[in-house]
C-alpha atoms as a PDB file:
ATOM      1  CA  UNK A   1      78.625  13.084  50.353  1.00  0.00           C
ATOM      2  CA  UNK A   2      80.096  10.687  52.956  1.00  0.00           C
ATOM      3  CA  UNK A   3      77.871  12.413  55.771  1.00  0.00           C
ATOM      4  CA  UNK A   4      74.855  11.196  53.769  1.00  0.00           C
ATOM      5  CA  UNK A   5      75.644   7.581  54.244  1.00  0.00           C
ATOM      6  CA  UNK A   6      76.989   8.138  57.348  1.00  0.00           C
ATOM      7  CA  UNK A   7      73.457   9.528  58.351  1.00  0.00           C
ATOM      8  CA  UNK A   8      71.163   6.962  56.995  1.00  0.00           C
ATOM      9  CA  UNK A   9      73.251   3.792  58.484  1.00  0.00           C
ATOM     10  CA  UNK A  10      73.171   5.524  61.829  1.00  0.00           C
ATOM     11  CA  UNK A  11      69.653   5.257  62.039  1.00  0.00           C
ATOM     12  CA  UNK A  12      67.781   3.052  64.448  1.00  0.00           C
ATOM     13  CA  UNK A  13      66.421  -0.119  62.479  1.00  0.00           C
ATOM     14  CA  UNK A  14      67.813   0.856  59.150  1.00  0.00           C
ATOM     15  CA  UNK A  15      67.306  -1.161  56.050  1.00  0.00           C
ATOM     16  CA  UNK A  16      67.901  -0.477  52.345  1.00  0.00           C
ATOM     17  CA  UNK A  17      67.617  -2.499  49.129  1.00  0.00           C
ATOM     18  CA  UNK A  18      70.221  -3.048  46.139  1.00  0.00           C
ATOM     19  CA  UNK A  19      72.261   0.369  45.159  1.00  0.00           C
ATOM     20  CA  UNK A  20      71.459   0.892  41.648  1.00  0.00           C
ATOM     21  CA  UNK A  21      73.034   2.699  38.590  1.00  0.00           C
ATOM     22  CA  UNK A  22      74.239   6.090  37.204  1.00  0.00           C
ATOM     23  CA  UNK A  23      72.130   5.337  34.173  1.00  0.00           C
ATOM     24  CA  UNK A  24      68.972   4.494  36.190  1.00  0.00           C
ATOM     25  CA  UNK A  25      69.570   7.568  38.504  1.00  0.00           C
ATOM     26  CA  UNK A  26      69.983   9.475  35.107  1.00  0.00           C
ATOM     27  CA  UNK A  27      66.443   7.983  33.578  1.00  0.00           C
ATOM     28  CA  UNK A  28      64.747   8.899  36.630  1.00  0.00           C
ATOM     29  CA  UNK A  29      65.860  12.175  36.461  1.00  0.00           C
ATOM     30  CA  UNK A  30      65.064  12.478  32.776  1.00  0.00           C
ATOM     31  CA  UNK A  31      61.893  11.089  32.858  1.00  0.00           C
ATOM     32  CA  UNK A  32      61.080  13.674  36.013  1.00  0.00           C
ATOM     33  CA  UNK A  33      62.467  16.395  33.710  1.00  0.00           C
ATOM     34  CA  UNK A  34      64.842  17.568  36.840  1.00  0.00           C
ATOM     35  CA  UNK A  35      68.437  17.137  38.601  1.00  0.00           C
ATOM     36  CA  UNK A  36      68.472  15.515  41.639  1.00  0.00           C
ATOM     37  CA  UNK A  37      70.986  16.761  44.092  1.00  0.00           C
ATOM     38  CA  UNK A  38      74.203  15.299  44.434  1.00  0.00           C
ATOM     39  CA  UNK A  39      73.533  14.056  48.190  1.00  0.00           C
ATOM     40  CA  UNK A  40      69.943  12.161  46.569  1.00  0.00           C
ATOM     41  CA  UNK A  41      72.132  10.410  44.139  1.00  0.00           C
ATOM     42  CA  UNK A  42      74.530   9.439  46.421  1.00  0.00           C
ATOM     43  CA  UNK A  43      71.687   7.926  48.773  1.00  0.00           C
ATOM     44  CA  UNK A  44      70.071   6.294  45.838  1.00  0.00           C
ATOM     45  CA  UNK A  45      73.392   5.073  43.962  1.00  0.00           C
ATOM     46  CA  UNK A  46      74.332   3.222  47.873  1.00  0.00           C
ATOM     47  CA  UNK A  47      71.302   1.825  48.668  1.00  0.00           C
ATOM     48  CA  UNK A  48      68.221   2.063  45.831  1.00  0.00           C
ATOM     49  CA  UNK A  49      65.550   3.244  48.898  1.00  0.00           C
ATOM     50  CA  UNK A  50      65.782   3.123  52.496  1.00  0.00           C
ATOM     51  CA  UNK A  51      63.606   2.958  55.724  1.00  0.00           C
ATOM     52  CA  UNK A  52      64.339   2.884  59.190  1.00  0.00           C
ATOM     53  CA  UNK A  53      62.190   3.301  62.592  1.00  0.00           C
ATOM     54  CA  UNK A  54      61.205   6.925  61.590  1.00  0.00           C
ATOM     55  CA  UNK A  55      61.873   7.341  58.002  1.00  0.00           C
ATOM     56  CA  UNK A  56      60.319   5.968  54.936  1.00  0.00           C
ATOM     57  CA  UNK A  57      62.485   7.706  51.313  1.00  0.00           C
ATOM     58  CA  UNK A  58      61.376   7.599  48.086  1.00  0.00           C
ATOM     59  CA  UNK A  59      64.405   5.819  46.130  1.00  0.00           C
ATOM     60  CA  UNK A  60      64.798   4.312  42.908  1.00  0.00           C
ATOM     61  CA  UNK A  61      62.519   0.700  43.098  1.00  0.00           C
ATOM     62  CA  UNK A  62      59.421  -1.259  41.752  1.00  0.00           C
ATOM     63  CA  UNK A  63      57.727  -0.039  44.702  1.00  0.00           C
ATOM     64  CA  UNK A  64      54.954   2.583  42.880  1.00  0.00           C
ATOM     65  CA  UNK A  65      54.290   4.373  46.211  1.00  0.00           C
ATOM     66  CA  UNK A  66      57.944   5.020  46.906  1.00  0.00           C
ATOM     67  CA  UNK A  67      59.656   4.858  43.593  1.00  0.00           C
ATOM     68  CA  UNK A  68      60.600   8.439  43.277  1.00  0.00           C
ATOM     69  CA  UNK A  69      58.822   9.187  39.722  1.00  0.00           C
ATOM     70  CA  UNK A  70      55.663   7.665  40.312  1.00  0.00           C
ATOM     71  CA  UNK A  71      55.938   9.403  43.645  1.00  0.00           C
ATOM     72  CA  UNK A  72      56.526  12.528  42.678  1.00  0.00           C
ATOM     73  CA  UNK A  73      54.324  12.525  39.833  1.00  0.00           C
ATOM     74  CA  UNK A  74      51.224  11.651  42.016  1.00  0.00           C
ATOM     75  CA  UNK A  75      52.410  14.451  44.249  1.00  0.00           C
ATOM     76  CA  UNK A  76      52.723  16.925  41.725  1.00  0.00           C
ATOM     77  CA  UNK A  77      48.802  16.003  40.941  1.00  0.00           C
ATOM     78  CA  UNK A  78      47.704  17.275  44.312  1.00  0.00           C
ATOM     79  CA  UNK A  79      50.120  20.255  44.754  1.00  0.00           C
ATOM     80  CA  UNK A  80      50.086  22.596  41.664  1.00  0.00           C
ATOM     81  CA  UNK A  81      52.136  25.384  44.116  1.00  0.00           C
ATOM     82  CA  UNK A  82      55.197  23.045  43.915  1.00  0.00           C
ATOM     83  CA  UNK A  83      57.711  24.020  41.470  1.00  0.00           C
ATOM     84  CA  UNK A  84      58.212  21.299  39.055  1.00  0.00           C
ATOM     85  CA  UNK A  85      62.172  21.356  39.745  1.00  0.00           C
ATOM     86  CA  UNK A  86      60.973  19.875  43.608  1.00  0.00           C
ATOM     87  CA  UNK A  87      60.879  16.049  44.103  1.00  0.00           C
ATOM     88  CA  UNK A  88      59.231  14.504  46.578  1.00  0.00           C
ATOM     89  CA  UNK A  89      61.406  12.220  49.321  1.00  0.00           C
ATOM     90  CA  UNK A  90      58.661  11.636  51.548  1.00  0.00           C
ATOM     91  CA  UNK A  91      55.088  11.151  52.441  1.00  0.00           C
ATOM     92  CA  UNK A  92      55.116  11.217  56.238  1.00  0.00           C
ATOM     93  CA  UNK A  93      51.469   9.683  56.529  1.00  0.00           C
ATOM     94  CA  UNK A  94      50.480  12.423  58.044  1.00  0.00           C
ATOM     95  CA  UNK A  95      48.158  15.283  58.066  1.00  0.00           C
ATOM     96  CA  UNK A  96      48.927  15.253  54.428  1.00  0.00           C
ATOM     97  CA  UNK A  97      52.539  16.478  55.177  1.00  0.00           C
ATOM     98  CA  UNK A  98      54.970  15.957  51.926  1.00  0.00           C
ATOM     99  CA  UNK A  99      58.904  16.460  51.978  1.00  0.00           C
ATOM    100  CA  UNK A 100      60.397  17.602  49.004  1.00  0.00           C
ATOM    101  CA  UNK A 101      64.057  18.179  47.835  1.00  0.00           C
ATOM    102  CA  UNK A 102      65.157  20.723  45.076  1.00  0.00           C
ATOM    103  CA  UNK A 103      68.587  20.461  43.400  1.00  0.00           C
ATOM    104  CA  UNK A 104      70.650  22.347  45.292  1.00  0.00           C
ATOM    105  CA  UNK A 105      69.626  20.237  48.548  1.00  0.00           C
ATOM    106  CA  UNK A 106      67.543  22.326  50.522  1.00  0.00           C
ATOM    107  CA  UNK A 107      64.293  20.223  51.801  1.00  0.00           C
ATOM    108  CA  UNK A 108      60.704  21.791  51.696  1.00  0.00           C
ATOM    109  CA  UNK A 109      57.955  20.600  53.490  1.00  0.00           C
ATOM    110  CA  UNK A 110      54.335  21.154  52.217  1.00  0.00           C
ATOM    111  CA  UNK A 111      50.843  20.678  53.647  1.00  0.00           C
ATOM    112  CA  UNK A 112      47.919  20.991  51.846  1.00  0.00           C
ATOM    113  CA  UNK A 113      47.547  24.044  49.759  1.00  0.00           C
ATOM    114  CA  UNK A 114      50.089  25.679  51.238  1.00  0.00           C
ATOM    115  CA  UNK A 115      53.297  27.112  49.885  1.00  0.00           C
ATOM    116  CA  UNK A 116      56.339  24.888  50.365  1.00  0.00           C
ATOM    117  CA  UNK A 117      58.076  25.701  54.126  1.00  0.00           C
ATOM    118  CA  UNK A 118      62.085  25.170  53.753  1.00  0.00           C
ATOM    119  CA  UNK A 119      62.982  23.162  56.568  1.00  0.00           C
ATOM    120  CA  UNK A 120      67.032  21.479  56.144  1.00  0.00           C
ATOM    121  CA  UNK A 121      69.766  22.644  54.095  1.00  0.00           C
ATOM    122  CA  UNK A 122      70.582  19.139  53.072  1.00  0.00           C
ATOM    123  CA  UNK A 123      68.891  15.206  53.264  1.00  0.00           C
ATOM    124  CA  UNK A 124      71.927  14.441  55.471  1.00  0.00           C
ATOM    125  CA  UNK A 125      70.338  16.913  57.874  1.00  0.00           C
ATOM    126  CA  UNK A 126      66.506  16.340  57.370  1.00  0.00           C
ATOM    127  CA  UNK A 127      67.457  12.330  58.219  1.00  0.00           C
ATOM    128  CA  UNK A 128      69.459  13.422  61.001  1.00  0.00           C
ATOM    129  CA  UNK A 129      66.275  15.605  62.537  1.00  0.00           C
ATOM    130  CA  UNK A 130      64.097  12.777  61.364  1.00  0.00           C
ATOM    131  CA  UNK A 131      65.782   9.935  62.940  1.00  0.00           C
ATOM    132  CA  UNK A 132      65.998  12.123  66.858  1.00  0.00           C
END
């Protein structure tokens, strides 16, 4: 899970707030009714939530519109197609575009009413495509 943290600190202008806990990663997930995948907790156990130049993740923080449940949640609202085991990592802001992660890893992106579009293997990968 190294090349997760390896990928986030490379990025141009990267910031993060305060790592937090197993039990708070474990909360979230239990209160989302999901596993996140092992790189997501790794992310979230180093550094809470990140952002960078071209990359804003949902992480574990008081933040509403990127606090991963609250997030997610509000997602899940809009996007009955997405299967409930999906969490949502991004908003890009744009065009309604959402980037979800299941539990295995893999990274889905979704549009408006369409069926989720698998688009990276891993988040190490998506932030490494997102940061180019």
């Amino acid at each position: 899970m190294e090349n997760i943290i390896k990928a986030m600190k490379s990025l141009e202008f990267f910031r993060h707030r305060q790592p937090v806990s197993v039990s708070e990663v474990n909360r979230a997930e239990q209160e989302l009714g999901l596993k996140f995948s092992e790189d997501y907790r790794t992310y979230v156990e180093t550094f809470g939530i990140i952002s960078a130049y071209s990359l804003e993740l949902t992480g574990i923080t008081e933040s509403e519109r990127l606090n991963v449940i609250s997030a997610t949640r509000a997602a899940w609202e809009f996007h009955n197609h997405v299967p409930r085991n999906f969490y949502l990592i991004e908003d890009a802001a744009f065009d309604g575009i959402l980037i979800w992660q299941d539990s295995s890893g893999n990274i889905y992106e979704t549009t408006p009413n369409q069926q989720p579009n698998k688009i990276c293997s891993s988040l190490a990968e998506y932030v490494i495509q997102s940061g180019n």
